[in-house]
C-alpha atoms as a PDB file:
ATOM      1  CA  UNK A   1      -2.776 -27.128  35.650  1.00  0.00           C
ATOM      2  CA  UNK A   2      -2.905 -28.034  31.805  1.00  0.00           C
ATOM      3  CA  UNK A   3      -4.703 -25.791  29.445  1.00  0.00           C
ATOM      4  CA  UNK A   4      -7.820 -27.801  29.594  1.00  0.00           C
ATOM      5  CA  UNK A   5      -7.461 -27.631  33.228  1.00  0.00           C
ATOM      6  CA  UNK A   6      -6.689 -23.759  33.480  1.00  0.00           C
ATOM      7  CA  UNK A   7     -10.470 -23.442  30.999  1.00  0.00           C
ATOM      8  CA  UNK A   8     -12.193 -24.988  33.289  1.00  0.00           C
ATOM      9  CA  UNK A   9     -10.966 -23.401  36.772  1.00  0.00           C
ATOM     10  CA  UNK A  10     -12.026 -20.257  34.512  1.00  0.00           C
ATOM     11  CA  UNK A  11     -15.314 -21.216  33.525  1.00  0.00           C
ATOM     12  CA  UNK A  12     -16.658 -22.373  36.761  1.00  0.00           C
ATOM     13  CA  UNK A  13     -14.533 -19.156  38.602  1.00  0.00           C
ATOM     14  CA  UNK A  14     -17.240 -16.744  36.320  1.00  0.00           C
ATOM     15  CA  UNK A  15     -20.091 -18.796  36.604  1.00  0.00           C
ATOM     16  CA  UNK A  16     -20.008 -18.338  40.717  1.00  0.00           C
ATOM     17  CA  UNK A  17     -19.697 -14.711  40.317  1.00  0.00           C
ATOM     18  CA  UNK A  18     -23.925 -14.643  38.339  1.00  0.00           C
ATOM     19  CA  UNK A  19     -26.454 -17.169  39.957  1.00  0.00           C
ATOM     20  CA  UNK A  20     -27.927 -17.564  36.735  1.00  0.00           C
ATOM     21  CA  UNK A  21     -25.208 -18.683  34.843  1.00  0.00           C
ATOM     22  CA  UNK A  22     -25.282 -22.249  36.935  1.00  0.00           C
ATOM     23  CA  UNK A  23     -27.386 -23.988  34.338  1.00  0.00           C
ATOM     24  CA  UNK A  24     -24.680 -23.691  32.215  1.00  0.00           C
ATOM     25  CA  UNK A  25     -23.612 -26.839  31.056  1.00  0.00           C
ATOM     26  CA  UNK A  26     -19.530 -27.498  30.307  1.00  0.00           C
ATOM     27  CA  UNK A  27     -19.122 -28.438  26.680  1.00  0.00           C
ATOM     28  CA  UNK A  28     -16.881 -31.840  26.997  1.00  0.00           C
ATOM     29  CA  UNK A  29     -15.446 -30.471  23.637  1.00  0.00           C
ATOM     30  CA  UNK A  30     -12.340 -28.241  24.048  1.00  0.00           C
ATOM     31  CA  UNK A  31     -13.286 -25.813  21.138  1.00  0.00           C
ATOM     32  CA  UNK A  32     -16.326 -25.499  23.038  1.00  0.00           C
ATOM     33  CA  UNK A  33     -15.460 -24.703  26.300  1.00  0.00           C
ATOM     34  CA  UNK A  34     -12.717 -22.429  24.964  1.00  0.00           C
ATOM     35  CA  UNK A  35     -15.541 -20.736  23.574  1.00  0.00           C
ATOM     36  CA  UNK A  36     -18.091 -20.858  26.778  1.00  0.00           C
ATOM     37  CA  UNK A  37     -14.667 -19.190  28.329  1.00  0.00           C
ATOM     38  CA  UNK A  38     -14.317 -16.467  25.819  1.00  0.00           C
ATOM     39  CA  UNK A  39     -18.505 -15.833  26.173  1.00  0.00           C
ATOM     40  CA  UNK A  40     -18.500 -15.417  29.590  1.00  0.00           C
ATOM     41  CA  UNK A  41     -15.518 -12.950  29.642  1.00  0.00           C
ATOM     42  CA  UNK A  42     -17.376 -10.984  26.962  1.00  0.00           C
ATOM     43  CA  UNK A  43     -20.275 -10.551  28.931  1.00  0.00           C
ATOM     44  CA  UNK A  44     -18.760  -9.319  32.183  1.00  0.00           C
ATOM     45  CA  UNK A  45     -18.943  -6.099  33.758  1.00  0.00           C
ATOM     46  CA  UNK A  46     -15.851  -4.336  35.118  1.00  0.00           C
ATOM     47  CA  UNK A  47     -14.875  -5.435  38.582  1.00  0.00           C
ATOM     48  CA  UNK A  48     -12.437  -7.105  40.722  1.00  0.00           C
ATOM     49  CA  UNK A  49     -11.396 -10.582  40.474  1.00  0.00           C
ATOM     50  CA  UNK A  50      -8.736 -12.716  42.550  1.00  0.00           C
ATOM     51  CA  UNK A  51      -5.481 -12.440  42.236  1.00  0.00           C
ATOM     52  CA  UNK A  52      -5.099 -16.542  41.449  1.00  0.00           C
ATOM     53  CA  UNK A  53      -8.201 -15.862  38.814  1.00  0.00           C
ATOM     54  CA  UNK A  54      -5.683 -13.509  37.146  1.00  0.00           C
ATOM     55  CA  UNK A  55      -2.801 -15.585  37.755  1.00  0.00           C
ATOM     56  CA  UNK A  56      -4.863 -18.720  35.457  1.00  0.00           C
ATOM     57  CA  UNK A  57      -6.230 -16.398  33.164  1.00  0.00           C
ATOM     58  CA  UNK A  58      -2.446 -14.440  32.193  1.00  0.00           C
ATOM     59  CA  UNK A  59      -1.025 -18.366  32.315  1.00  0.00           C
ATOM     60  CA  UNK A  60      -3.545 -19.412  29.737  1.00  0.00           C
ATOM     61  CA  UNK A  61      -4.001 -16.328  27.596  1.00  0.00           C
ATOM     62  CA  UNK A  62      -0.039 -16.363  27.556  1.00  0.00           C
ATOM     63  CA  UNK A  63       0.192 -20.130  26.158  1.00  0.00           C
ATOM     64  CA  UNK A  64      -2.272 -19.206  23.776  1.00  0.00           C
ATOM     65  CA  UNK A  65      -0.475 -15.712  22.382  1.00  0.00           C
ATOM     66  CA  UNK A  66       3.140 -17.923  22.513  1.00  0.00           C
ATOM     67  CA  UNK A  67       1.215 -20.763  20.243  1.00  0.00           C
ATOM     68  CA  UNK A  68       0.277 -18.188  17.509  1.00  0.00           C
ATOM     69  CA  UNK A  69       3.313 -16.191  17.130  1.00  0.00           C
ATOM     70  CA  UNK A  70       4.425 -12.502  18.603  1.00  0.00           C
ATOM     71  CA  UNK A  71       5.234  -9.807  16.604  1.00  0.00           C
ATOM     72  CA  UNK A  72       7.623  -7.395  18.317  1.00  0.00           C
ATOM     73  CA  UNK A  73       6.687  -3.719  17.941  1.00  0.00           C
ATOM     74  CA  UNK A  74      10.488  -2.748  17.952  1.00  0.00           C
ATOM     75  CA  UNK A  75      10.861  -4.773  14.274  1.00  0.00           C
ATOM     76  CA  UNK A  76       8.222  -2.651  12.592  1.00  0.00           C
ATOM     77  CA  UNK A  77       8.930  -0.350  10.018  1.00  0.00           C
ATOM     78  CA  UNK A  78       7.479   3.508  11.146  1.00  0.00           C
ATOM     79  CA  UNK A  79       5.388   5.707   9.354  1.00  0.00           C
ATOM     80  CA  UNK A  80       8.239   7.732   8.078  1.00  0.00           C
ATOM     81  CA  UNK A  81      10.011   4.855   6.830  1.00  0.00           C
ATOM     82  CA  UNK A  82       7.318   3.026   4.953  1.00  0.00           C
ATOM     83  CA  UNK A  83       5.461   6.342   3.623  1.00  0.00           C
ATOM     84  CA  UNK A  84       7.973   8.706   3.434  1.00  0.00           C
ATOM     85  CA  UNK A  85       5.774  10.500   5.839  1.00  0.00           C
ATOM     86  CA  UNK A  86       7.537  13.928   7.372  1.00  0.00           C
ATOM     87  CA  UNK A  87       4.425  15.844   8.046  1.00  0.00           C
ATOM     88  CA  UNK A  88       3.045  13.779  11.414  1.00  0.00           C
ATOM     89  CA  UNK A  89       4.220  14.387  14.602  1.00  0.00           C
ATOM     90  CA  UNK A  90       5.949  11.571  15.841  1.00  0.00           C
ATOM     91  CA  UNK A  91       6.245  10.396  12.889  1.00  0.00           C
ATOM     92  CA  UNK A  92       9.718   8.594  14.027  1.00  0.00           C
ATOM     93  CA  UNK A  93       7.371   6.496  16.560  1.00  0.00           C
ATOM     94  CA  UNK A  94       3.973   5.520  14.681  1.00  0.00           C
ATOM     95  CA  UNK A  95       3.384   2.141  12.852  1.00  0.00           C
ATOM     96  CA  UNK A  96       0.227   1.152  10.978  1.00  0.00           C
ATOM     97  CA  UNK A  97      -0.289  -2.707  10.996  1.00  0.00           C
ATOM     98  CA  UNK A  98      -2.022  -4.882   9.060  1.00  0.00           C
ATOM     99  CA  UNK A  99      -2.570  -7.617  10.181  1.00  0.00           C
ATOM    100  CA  UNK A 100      -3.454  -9.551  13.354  1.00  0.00           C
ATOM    101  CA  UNK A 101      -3.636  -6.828  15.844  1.00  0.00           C
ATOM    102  CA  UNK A 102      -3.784  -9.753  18.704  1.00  0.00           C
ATOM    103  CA  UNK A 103       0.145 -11.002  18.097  1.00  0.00           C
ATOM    104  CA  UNK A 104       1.624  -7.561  18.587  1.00  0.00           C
ATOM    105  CA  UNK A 105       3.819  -6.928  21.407  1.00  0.00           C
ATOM    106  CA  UNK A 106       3.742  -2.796  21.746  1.00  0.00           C
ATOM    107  CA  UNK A 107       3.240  -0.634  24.411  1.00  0.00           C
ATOM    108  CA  UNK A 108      -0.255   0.797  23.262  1.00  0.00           C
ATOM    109  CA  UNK A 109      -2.833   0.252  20.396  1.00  0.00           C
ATOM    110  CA  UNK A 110      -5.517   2.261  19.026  1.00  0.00           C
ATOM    111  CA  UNK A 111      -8.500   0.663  18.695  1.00  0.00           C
ATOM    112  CA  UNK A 112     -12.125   2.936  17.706  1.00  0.00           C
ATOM    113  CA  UNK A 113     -14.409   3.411  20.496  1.00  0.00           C
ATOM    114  CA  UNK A 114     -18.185   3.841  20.957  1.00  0.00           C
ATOM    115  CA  UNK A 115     -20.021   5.902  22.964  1.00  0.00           C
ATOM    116  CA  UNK A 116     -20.925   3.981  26.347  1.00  0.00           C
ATOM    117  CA  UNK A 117     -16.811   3.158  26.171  1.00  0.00           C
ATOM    118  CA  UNK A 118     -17.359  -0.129  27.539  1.00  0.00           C
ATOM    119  CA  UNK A 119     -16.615  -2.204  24.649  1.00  0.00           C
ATOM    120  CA  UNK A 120     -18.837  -5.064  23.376  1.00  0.00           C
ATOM    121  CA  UNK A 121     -20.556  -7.160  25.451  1.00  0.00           C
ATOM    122  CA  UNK A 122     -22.023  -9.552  22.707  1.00  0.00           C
ATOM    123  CA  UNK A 123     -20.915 -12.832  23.297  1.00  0.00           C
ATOM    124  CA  UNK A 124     -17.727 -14.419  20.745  1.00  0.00           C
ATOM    125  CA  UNK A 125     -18.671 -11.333  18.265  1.00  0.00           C
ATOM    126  CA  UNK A 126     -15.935 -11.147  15.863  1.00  0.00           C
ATOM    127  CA  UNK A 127     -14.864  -7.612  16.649  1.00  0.00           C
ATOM    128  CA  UNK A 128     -11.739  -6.140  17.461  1.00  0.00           C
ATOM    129  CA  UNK A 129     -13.240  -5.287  21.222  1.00  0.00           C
ATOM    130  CA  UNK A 130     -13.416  -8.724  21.840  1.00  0.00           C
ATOM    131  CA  UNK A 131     -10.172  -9.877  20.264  1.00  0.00           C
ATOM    132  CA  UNK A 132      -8.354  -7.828  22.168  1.00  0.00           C
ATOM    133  CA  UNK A 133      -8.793  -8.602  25.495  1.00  0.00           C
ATOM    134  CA  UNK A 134      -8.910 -12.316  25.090  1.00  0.00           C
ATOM    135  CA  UNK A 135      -5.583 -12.773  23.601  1.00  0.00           C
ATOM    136  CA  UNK A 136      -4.115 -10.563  26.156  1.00  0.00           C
ATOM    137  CA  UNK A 137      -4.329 -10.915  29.980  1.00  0.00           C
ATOM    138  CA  UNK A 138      -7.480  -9.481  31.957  1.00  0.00           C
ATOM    139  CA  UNK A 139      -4.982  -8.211  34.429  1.00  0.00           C
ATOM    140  CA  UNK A 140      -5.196  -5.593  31.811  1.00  0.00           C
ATOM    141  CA  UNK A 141      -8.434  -6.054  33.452  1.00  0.00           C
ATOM    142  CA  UNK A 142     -12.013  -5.903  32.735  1.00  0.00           C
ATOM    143  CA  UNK A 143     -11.376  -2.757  34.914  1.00  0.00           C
ATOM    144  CA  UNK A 144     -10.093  -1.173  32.129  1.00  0.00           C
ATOM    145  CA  UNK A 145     -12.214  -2.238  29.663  1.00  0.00           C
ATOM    146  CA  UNK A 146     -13.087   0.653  28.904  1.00  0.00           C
ATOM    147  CA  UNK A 147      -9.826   0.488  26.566  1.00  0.00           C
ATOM    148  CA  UNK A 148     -11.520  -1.779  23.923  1.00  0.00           C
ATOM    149  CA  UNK A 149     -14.611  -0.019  22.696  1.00  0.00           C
ATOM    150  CA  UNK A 150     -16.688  -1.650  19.490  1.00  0.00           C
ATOM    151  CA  UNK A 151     -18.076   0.414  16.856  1.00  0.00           C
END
């Protein structure tokens, strides 16, 4: 499959899993349906999916993270080095970024959480909760979305 192809096995994979999301119409445009993607991932609950719906999704998300750029964790100056920070535990290990937190390539982030610690379920809403996930694979999964929490 092509990337338009992979957008569309994804679109119509989360429109069988809600009855009333079969009115939905496919945008022809491929901004649009990018977007009708990125809605209906924001909007769905934790659960299981297939493994070949994870498969599409990682293939795609994974073209799309390679076509803007990865920033490698490793290459990043640490706390201690940039602030002359000695008073922070682990000081040796911490980086602050600035920048777009979507590109990194690190073993964790820290992202503010709010209370239901579900994330944000508000369609293509600019925030960090939603960034996250869709630049990333769901096999991180919506399982664990819990992880990305809006404030």
């Amino acid at each position: 499959m092509d990337h338009s192809e992979k957008v569309s096995w994804l679109i119509r994979e989360l429109k069988k899993e809600n009855p009333g999301y079969a009115a939905l119409r496919e945008p022809v445009d491929e901004k649009e349906r990018r977007r009708l993607l990125r809605s209906l991932m924001n909007v769905r609950w934790p659960g299981e999916v297939s493994a070949e719906f994870l498969r599409v999704q990682d293939e795609l998300l994974q073209e799309e993270l390679r076509a803007r750029g990865i920033v490698h964790g490793d290459a990043l100056p640490v706390i201690r080095d940039e602030y002359a920070c000695t008073a922070v535990k682990n000081d040796d290990r911490i980086v602050l970024w600035r920048g777009d937190i979507t590109t990194l390539e690190v073993d964790a982030i820290v992202n503010a959480a709010n209370s239901q610690m579900l994330g944000c379920f508000v369609p293509c809403h600019g925030c960090i909760d939603n960034a996250i996930p869709h630049s990333i694979t769901q096999g991180f999964t919506w399982s664990s979305k819990i992880e990305c929490c809006c404030t």
